[in-house]
PDB file of N, CA and C in Angstrom:
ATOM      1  N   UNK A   1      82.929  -0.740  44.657  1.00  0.00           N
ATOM      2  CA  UNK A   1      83.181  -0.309  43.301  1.00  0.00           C
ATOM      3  C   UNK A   1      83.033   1.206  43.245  1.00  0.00           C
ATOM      4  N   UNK A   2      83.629   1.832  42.586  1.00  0.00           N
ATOM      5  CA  UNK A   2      83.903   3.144  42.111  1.00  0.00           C
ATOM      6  C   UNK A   2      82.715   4.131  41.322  1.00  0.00           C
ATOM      7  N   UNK A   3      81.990   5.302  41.828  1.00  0.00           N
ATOM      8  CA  UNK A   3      81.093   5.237  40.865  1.00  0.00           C
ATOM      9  C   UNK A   3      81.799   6.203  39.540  1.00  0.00           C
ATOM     10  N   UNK A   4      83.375   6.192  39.789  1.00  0.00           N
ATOM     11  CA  UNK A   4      83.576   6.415  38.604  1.00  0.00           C
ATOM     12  C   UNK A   4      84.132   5.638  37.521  1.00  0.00           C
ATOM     13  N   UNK A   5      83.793   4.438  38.192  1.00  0.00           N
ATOM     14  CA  UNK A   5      84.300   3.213  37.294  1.00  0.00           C
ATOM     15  C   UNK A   5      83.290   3.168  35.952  1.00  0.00           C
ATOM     16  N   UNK A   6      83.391   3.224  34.662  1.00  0.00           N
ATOM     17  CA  UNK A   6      82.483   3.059  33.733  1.00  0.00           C
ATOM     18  C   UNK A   6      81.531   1.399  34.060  1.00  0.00           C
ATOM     19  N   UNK A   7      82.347   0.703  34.408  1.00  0.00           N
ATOM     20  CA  UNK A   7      81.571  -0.396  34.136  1.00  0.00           C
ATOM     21  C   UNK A   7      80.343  -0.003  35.482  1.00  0.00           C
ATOM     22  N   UNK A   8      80.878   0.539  36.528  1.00  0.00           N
ATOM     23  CA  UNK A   8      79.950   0.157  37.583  1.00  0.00           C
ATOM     24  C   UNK A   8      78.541   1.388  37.235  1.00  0.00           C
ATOM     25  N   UNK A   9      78.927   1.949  36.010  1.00  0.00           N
ATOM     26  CA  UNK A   9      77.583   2.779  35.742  1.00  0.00           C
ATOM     27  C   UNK A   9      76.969   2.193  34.821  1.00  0.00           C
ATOM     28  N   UNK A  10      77.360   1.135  33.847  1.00  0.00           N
ATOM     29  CA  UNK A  10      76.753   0.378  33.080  1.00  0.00           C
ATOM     30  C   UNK A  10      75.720  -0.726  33.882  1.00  0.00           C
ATOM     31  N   UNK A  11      76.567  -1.251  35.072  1.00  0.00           N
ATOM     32  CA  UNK A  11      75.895  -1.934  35.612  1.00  0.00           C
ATOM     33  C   UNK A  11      74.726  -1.888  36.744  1.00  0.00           C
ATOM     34  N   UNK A  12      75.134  -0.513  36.865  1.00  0.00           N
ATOM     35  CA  UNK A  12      73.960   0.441  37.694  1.00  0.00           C
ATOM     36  C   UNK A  12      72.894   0.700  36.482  1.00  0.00           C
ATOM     37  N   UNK A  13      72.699   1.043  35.437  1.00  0.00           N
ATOM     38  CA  UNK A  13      71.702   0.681  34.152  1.00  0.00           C
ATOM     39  C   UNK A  13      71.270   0.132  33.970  1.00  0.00           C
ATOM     40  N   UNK A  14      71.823  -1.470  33.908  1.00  0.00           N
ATOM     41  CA  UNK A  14      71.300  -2.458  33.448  1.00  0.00           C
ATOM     42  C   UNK A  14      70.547  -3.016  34.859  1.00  0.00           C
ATOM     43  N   UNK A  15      71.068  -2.626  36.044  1.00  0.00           N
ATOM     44  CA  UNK A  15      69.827  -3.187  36.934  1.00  0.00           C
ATOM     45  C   UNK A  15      68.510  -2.002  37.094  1.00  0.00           C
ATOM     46  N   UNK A  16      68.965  -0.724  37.004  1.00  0.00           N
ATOM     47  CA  UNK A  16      67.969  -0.046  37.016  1.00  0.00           C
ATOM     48  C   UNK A  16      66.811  -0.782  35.875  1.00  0.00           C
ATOM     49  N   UNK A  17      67.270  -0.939  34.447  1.00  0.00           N
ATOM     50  CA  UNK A  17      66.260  -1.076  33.655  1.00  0.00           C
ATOM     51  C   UNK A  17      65.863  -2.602  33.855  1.00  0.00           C
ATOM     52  N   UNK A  18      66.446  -3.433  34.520  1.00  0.00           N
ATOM     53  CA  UNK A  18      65.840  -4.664  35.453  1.00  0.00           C
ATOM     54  C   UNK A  18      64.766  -4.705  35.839  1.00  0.00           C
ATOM     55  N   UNK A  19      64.658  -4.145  37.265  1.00  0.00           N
ATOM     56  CA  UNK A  19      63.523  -3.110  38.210  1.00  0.00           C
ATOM     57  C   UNK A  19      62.472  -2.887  37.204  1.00  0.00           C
ATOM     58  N   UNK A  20      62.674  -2.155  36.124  1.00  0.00           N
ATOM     59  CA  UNK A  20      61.871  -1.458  35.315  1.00  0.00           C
ATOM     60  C   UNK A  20      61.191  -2.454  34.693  1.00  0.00           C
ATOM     61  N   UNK A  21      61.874  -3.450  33.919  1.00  0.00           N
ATOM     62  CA  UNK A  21      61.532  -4.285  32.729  1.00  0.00           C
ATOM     63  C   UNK A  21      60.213  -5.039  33.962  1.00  0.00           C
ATOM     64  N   UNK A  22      61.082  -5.997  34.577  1.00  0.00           N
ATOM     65  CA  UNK A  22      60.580  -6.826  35.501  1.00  0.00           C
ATOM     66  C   UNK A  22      59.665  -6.838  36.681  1.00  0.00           C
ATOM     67  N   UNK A  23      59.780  -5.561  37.346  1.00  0.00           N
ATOM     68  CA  UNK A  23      58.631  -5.362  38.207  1.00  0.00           C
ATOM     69  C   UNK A  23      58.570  -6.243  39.281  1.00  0.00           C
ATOM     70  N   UNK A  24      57.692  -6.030  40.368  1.00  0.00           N
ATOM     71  CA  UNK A  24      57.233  -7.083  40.914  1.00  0.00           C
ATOM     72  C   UNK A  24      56.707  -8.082  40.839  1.00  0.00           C
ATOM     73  N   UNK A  25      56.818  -9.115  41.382  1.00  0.00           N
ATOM     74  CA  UNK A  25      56.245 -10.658  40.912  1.00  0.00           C
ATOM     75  C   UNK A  25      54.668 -10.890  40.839  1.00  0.00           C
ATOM     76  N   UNK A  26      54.153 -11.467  40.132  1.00  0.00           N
ATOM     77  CA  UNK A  26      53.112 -11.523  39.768  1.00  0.00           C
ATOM     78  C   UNK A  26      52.265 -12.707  40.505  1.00  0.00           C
ATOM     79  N   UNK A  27      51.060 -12.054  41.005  1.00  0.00           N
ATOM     80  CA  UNK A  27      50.515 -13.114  41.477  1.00  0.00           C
ATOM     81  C   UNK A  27      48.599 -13.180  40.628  1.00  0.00           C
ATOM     82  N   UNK A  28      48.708 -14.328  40.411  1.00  0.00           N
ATOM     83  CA  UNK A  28      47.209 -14.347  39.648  1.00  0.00           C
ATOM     84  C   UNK A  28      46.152 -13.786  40.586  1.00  0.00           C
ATOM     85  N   UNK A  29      45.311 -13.591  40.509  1.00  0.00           N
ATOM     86  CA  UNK A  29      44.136 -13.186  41.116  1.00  0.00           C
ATOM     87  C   UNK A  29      42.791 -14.462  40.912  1.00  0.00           C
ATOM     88  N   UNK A  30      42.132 -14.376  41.855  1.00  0.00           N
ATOM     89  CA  UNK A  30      40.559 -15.174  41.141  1.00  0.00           C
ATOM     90  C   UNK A  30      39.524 -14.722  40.070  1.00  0.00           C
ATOM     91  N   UNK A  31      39.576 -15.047  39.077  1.00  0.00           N
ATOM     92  CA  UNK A  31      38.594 -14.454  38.075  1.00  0.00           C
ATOM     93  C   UNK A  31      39.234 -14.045  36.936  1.00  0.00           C
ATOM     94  N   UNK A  32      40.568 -13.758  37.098  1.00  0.00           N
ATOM     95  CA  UNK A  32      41.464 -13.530  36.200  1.00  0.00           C
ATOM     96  C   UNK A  32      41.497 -13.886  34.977  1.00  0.00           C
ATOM     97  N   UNK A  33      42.068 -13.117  33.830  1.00  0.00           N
ATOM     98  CA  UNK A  33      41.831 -14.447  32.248  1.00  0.00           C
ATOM     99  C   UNK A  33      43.574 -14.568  32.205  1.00  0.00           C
ATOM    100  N   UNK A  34      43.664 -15.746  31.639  1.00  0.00           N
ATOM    101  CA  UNK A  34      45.545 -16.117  31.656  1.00  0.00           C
ATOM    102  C   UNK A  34      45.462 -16.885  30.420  1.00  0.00           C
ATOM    103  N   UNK A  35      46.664 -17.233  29.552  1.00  0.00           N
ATOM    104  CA  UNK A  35      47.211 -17.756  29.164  1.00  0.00           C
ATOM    105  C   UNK A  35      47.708 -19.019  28.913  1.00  0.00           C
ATOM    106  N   UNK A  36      47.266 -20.362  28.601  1.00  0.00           N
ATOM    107  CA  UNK A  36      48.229 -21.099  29.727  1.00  0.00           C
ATOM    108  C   UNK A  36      48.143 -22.309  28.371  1.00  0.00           C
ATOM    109  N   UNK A  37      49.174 -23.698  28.837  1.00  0.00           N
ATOM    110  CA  UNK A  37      49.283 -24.861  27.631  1.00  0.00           C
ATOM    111  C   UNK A  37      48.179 -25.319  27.590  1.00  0.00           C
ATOM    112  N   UNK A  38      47.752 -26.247  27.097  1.00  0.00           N
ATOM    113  CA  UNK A  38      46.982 -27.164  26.672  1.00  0.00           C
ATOM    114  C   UNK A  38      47.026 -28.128  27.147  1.00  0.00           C
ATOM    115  N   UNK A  39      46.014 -28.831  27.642  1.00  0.00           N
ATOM    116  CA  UNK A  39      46.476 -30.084  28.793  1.00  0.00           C
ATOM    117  C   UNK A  39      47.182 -31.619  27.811  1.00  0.00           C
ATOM    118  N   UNK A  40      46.480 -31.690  26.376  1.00  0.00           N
ATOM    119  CA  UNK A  40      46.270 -32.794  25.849  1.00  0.00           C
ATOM    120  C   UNK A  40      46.572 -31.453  23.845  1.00  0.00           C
ATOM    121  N   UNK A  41      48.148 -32.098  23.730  1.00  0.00           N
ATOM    122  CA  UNK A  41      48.480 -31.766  22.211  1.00  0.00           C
ATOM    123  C   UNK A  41      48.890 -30.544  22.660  1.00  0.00           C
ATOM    124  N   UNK A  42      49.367 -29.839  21.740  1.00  0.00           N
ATOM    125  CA  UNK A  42      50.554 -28.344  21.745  1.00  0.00           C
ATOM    126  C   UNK A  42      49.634 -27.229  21.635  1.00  0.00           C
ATOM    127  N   UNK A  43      50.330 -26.339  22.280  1.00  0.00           N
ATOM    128  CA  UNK A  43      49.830 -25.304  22.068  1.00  0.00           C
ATOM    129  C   UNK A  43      49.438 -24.465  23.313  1.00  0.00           C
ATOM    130  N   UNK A  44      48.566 -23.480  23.002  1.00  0.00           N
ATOM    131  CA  UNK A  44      47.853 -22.893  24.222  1.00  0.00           C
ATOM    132  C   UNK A  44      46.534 -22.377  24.460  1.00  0.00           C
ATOM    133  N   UNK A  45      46.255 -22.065  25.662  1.00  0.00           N
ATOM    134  CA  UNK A  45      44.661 -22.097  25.723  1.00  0.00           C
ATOM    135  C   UNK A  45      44.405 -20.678  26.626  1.00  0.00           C
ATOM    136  N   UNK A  46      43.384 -19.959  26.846  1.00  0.00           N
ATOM    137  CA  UNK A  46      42.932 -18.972  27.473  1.00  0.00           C
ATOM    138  C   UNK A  46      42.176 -19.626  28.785  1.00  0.00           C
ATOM    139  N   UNK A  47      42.428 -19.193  30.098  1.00  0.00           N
ATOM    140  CA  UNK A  47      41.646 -19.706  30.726  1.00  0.00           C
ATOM    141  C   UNK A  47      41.310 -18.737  31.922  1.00  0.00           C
ATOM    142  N   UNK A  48      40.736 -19.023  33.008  1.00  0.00           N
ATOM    143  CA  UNK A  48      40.339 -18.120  34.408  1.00  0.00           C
ATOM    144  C   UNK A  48      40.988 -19.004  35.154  1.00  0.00           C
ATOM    145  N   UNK A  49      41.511 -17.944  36.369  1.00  0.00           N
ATOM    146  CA  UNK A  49      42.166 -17.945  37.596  1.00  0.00           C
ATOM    147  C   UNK A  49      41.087 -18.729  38.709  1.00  0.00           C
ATOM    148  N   UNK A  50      41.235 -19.627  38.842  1.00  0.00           N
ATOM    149  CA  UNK A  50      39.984 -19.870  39.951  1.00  0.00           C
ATOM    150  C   UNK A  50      40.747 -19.905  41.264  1.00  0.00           C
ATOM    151  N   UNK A  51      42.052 -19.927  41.927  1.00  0.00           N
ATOM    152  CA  UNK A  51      43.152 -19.850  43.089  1.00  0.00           C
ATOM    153  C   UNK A  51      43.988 -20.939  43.013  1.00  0.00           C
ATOM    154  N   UNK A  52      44.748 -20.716  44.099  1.00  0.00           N
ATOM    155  CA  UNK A  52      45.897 -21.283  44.755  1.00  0.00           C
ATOM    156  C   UNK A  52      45.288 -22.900  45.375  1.00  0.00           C
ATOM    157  N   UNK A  53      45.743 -24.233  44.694  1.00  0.00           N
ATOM    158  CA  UNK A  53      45.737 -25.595  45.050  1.00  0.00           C
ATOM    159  C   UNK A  53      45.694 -25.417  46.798  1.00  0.00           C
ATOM    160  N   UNK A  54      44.733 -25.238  47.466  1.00  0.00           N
ATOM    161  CA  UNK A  54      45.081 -25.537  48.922  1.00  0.00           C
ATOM    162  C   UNK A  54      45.376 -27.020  49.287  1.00  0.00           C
ATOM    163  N   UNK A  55      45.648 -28.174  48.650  1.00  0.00           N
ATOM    164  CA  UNK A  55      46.005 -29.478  48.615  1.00  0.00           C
ATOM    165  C   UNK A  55      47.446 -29.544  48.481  1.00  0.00           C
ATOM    166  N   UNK A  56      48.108 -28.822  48.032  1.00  0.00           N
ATOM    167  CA  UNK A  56      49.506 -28.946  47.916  1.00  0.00           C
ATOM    168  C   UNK A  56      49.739 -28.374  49.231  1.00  0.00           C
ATOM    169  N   UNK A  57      51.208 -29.118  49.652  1.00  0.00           N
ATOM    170  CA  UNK A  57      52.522 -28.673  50.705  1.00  0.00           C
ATOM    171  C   UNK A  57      53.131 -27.953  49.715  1.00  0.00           C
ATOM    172  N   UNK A  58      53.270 -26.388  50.355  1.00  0.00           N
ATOM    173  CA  UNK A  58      54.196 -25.216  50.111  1.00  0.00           C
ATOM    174  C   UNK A  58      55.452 -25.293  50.094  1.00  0.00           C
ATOM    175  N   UNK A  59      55.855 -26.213  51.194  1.00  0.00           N
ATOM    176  CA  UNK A  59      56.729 -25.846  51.854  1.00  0.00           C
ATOM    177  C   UNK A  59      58.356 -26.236  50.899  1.00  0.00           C
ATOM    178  N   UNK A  60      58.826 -25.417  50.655  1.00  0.00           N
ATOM    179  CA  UNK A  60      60.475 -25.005  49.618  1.00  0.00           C
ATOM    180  C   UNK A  60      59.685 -25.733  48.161  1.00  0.00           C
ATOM    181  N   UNK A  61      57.937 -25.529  47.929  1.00  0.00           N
ATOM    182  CA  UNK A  61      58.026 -26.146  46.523  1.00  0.00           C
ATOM    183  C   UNK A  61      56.995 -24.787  46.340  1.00  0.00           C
ATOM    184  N   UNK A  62      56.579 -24.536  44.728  1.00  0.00           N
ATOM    185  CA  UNK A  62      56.634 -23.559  43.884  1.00  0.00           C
ATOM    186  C   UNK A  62      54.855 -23.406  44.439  1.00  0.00           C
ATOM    187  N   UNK A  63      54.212 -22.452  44.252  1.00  0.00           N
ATOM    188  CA  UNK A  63      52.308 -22.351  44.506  1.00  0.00           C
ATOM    189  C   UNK A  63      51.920 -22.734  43.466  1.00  0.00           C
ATOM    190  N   UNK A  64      50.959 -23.929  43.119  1.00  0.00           N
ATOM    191  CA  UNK A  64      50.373 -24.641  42.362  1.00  0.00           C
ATOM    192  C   UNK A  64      48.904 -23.956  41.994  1.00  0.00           C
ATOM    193  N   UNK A  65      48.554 -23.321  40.918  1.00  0.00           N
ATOM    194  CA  UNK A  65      47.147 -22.491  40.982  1.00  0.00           C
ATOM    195  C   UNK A  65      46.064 -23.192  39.834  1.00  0.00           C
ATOM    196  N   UNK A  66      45.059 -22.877  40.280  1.00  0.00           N
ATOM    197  CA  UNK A  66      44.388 -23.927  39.563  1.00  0.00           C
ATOM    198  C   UNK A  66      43.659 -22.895  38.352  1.00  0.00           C
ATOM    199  N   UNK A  67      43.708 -23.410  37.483  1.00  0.00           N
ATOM    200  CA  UNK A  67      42.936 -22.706  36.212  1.00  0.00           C
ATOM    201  C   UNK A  67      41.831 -22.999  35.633  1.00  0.00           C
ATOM    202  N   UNK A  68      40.675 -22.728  35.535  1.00  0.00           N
ATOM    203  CA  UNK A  68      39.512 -23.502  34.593  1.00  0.00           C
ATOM    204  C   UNK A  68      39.502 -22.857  33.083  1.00  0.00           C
ATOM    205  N   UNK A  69      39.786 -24.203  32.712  1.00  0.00           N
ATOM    206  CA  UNK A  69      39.576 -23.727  30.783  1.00  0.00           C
ATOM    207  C   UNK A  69      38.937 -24.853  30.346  1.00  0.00           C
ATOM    208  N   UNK A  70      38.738 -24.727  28.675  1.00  0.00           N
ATOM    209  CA  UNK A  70      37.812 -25.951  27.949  1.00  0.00           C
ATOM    210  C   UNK A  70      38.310 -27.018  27.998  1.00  0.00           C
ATOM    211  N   UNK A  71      39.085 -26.851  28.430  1.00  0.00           N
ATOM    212  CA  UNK A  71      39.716 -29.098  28.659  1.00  0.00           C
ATOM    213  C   UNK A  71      39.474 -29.176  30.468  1.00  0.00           C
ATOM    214  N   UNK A  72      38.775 -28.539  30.991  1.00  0.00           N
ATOM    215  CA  UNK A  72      38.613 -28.639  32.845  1.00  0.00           C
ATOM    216  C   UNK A  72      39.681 -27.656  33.229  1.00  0.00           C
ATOM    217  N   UNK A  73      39.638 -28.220  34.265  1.00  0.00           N
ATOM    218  CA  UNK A  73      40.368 -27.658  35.383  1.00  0.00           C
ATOM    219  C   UNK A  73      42.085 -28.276  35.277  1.00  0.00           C
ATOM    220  N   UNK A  74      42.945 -27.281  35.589  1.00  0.00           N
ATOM    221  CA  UNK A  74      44.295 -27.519  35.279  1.00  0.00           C
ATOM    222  C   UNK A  74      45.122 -26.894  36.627  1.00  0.00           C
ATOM    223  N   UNK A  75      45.440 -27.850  36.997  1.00  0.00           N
ATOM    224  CA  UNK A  75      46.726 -27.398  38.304  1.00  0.00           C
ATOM    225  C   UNK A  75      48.305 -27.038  37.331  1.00  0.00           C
ATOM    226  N   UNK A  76      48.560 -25.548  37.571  1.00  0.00           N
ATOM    227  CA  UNK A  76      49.863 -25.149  36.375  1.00  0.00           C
ATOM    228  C   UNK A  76      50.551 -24.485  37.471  1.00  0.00           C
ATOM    229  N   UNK A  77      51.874 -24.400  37.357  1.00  0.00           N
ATOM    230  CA  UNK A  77      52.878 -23.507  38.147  1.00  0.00           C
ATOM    231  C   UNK A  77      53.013 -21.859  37.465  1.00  0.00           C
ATOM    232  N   UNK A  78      52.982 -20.929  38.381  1.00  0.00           N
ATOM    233  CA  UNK A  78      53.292 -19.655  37.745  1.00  0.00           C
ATOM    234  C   UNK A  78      53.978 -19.583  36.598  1.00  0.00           C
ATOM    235  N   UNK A  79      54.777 -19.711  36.309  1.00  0.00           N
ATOM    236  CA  UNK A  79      55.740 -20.155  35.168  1.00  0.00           C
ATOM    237  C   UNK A  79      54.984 -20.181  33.632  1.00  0.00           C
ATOM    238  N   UNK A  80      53.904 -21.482  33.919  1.00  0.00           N
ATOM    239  CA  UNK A  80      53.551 -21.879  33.203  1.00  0.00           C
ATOM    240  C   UNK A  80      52.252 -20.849  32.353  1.00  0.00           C
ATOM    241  N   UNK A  81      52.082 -19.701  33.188  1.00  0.00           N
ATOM    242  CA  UNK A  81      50.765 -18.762  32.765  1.00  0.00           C
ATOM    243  C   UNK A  81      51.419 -17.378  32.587  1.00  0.00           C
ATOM    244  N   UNK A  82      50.310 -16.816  31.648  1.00  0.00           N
ATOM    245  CA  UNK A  82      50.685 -15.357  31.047  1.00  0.00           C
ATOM    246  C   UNK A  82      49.310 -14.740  31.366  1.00  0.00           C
ATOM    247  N   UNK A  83      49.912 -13.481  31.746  1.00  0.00           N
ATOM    248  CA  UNK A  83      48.587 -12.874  32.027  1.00  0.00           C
ATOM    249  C   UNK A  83      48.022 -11.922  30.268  1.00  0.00           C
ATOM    250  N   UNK A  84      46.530 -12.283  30.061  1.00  0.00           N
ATOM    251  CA  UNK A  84      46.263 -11.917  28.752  1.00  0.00           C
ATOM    252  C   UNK A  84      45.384 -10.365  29.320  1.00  0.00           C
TER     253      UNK A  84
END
């Protein structure tokens, strides 16, 4: 593509501010405070990072991390947590 093509500078923008928005991937830490559902009824709950499920197979499936909050302990997929 042309970099005097308009579109290919729009689209050189929109990934630059990609990069920017998005960052590198996030990995919880131990001790951490997160975000996360509610095991039992809607909503969401605050909880700590306690690590990575070493009971799960990795292998082509997502890292399973375990969280302790007031309903116990919760095995959640990245996805599923926000860092607070």
């Amino acid at each position: 593509m042309s970099t005097t093509d308009p579109h290919y500078r729009e689209a050189a923008a929109a990934q630059a501010a990609m990069a920017e928005f998005y960052g590198s991937v996030w990995r919880p830490r131990p001790g951490e405070r997160v975000r996360c559902p509610k095991a039992f009824g809607g909503g969401y709950q605050e909880g700590t990072v306690f690590g990575l499920d070493a009971n799960v197979n990795r292998i082509g499936r997502k890292d399973v991390w375990l969280i302790d909050t007031p309903e116990g302990r919760l095995a959640l997929y990245l996805d599923e947590l926000e860092r607070v």
